[in-house]
Protein backbone atom coordinates (compact mmCIF):
# COMPACT_ATOMS: atom_id res chain seq x y z
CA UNK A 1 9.69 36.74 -56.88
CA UNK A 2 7.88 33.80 -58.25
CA UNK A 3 5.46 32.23 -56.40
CA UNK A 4 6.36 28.19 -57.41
CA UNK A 5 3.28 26.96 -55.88
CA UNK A 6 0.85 29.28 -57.98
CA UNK A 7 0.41 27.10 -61.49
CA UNK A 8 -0.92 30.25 -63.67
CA UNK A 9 2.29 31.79 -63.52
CA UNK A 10 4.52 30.49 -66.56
CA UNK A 11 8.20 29.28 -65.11
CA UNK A 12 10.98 31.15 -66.53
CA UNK A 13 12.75 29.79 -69.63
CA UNK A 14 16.56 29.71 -69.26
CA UNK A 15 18.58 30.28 -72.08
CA UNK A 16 21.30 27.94 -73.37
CA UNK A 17 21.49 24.83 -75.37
CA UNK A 18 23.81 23.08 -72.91
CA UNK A 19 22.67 20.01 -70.68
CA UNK A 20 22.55 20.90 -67.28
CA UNK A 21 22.30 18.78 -64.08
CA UNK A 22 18.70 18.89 -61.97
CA UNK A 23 21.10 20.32 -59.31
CA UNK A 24 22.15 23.13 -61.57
CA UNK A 25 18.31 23.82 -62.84
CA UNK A 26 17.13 23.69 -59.53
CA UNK A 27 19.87 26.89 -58.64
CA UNK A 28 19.09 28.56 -61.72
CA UNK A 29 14.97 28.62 -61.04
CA UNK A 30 15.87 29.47 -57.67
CA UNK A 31 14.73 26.26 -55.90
CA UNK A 32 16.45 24.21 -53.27
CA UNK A 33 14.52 21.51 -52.98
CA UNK A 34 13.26 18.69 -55.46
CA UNK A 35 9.54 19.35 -56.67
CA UNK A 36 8.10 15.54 -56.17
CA UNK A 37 5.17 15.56 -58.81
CA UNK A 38 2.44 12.61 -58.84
CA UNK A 39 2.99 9.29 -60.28
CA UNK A 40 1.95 9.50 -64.25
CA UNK A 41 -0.22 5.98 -64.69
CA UNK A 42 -0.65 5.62 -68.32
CA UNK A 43 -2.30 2.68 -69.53
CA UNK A 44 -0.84 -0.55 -69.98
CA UNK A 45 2.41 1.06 -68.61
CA UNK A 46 4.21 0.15 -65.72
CA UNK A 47 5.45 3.12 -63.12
CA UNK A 48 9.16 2.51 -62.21
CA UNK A 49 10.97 5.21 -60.34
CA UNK A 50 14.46 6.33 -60.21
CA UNK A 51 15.52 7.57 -56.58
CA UNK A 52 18.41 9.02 -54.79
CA UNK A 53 18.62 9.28 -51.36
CA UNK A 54 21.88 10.89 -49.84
CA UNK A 55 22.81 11.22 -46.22
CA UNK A 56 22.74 14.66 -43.98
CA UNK A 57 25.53 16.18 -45.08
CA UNK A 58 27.04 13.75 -47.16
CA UNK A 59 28.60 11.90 -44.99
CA UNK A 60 30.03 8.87 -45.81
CA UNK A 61 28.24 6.27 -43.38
CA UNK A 62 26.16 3.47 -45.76
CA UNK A 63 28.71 1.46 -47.17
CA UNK A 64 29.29 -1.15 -44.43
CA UNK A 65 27.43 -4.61 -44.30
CA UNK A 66 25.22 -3.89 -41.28
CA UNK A 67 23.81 -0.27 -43.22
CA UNK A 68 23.45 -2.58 -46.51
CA UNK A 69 21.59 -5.39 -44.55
CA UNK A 70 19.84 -2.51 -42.31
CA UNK A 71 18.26 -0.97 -45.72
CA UNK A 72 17.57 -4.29 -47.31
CA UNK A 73 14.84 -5.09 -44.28
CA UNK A 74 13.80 -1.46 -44.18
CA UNK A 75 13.00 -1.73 -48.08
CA UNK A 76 11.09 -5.42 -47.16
CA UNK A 77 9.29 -4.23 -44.72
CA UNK A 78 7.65 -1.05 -46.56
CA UNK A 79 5.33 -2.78 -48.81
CA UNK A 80 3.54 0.04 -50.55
CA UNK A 81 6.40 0.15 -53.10
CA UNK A 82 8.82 -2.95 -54.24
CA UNK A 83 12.56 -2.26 -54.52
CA UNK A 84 14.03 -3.07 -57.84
CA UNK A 85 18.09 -2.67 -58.51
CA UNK A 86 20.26 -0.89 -56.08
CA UNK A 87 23.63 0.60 -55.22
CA UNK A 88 24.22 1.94 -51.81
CA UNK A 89 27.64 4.24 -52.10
CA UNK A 90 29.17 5.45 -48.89
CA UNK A 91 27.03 8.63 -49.05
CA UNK A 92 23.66 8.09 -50.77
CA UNK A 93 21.54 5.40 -52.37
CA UNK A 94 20.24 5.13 -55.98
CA UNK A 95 17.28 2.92 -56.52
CA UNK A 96 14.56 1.59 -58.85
CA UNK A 97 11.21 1.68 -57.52
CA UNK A 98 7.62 0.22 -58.68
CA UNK A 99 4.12 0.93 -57.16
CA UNK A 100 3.42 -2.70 -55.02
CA UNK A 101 -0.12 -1.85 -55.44
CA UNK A 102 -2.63 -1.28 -58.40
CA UNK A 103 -3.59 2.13 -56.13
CA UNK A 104 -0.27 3.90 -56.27
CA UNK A 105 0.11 5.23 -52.63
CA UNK A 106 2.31 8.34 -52.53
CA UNK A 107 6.31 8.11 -53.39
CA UNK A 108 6.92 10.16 -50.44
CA UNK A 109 5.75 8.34 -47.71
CA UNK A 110 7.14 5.00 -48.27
CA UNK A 111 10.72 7.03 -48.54
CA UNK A 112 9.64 8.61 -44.86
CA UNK A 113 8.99 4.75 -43.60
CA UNK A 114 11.61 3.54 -44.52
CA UNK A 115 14.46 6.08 -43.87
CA UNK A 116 12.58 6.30 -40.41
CA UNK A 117 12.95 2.61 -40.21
CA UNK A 118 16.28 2.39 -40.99
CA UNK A 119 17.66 5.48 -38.22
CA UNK A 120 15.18 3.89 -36.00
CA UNK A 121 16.94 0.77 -35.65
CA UNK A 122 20.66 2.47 -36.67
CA UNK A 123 23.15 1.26 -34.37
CA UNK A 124 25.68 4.31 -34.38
CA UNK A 125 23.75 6.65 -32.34
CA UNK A 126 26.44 9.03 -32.69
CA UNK A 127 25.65 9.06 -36.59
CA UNK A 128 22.09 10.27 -36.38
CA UNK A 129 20.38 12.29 -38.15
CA UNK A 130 21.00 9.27 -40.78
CA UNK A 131 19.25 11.08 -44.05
CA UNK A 132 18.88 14.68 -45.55
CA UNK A 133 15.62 15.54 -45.74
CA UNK A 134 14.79 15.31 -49.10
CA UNK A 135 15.13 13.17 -52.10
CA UNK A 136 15.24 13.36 -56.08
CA UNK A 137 13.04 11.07 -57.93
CA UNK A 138 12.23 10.46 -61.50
CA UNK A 139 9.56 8.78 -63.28
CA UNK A 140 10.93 6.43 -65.92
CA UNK A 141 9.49 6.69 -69.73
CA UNK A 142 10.48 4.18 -71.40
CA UNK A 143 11.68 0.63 -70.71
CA UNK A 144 15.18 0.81 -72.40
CA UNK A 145 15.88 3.79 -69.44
CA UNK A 146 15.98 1.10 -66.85
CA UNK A 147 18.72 -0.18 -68.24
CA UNK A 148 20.32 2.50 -69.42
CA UNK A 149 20.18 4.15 -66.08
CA UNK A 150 21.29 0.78 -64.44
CA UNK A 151 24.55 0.64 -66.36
CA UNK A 152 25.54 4.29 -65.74
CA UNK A 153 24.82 3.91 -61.88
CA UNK A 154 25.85 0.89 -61.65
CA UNK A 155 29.54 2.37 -62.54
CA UNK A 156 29.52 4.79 -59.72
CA UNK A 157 31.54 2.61 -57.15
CA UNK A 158 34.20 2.54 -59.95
CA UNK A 159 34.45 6.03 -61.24
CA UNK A 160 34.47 6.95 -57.29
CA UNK A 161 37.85 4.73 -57.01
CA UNK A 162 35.96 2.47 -54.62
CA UNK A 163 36.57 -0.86 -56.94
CA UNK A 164 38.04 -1.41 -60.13
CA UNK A 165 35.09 -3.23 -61.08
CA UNK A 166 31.55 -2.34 -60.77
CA UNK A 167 30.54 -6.11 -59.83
CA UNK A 168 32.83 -6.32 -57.05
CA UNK A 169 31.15 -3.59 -55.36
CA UNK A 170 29.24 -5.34 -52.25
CA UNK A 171 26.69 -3.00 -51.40
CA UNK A 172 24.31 -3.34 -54.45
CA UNK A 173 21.64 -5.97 -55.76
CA UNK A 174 18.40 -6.45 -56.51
CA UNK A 175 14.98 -7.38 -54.35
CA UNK A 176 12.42 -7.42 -57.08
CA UNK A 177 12.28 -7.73 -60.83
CA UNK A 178 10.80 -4.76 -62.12
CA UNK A 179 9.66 -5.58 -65.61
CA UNK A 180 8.70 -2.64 -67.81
């Protein structure tokens, strides 16, 4: 067995040409839980992240006006990163994300803040544990992903059968502009 934390070792290549999903990479290497590597700062670059948050056990629990408000103060109030777009689907979040600070604090614990945040001041008791433990975040490259990520997202409401219409979803918006 591979030790995943030991950096000499050289991680397995897996055959095929196919695309697969994180999810399915992750199984295939053996892992069950995202790897969250360090912010890249190159220079005259901004860092905007790419997050998904789901719920413990999937439940379906965030698409209501008092989670979507709930979030939206959570996200305010934890100022070491700035909240870009969003879409909050009955079972996870997606988000854009950019450092608020020149001195990039770690991704990891403004997510902790502000999921504690939000269960903190949840008012379905019953509902709690709110949020699985971890999360999946990716560093954006290049400006044009923004968008390009945006627009695929942004579609998840319809090709769930939620709307018929991506803009007629409620639960989604935008706090800050994050300019690449």
């Amino acid at each position: 067995m591979i030790d995943w934390r030991d950096r000499r070792r050289p991680v397995p290549e897996i055959s095929g040409t196919t695309q697969r999903s994180s999810f399915q990479f992750m199984n295939e290497i053996g892992r069950k839980h995202p790897v969250h590597h360090s912010m890249h700062q190159r220079f005259n670059t901004p860092i905007i992240v790419f997050l998904t948050v789901c719920t413990k056990d999937r439940r379906p629990i965030l698409a209501n006006g008092a989670a979507h408000e709930l979030l939206r103060l959570a996200w305010i109030e934890a100022r070491l990163w700035m909240v870009g777009r969003y879409i909050i689907m009955p079972d996870h979040i997606h988000l854009f994300c950019a450092p608020a600070e020149l001195a990039v604090q770690p991704l990891i614990k403004w997510v902790s803040f502000w999921k504690s945040q939000a269960a903190r001041n949840w008012a379905r008791s019953k509902q709690l544990p709110i949020w699985q433990r971890h999360f999946w975040d990716t560093q954006l490259r290049r400006g044009e992903s923004y968008d390009t990520k945006w627009e695929y997202v942004v579609e998840n409401p319809v090709r769930g059968g939620l709307v018929k219409r991506s803009e007629d979803w409620p639960y989604q918006g935008e706090l800050n502009i994050l300019r690449w």
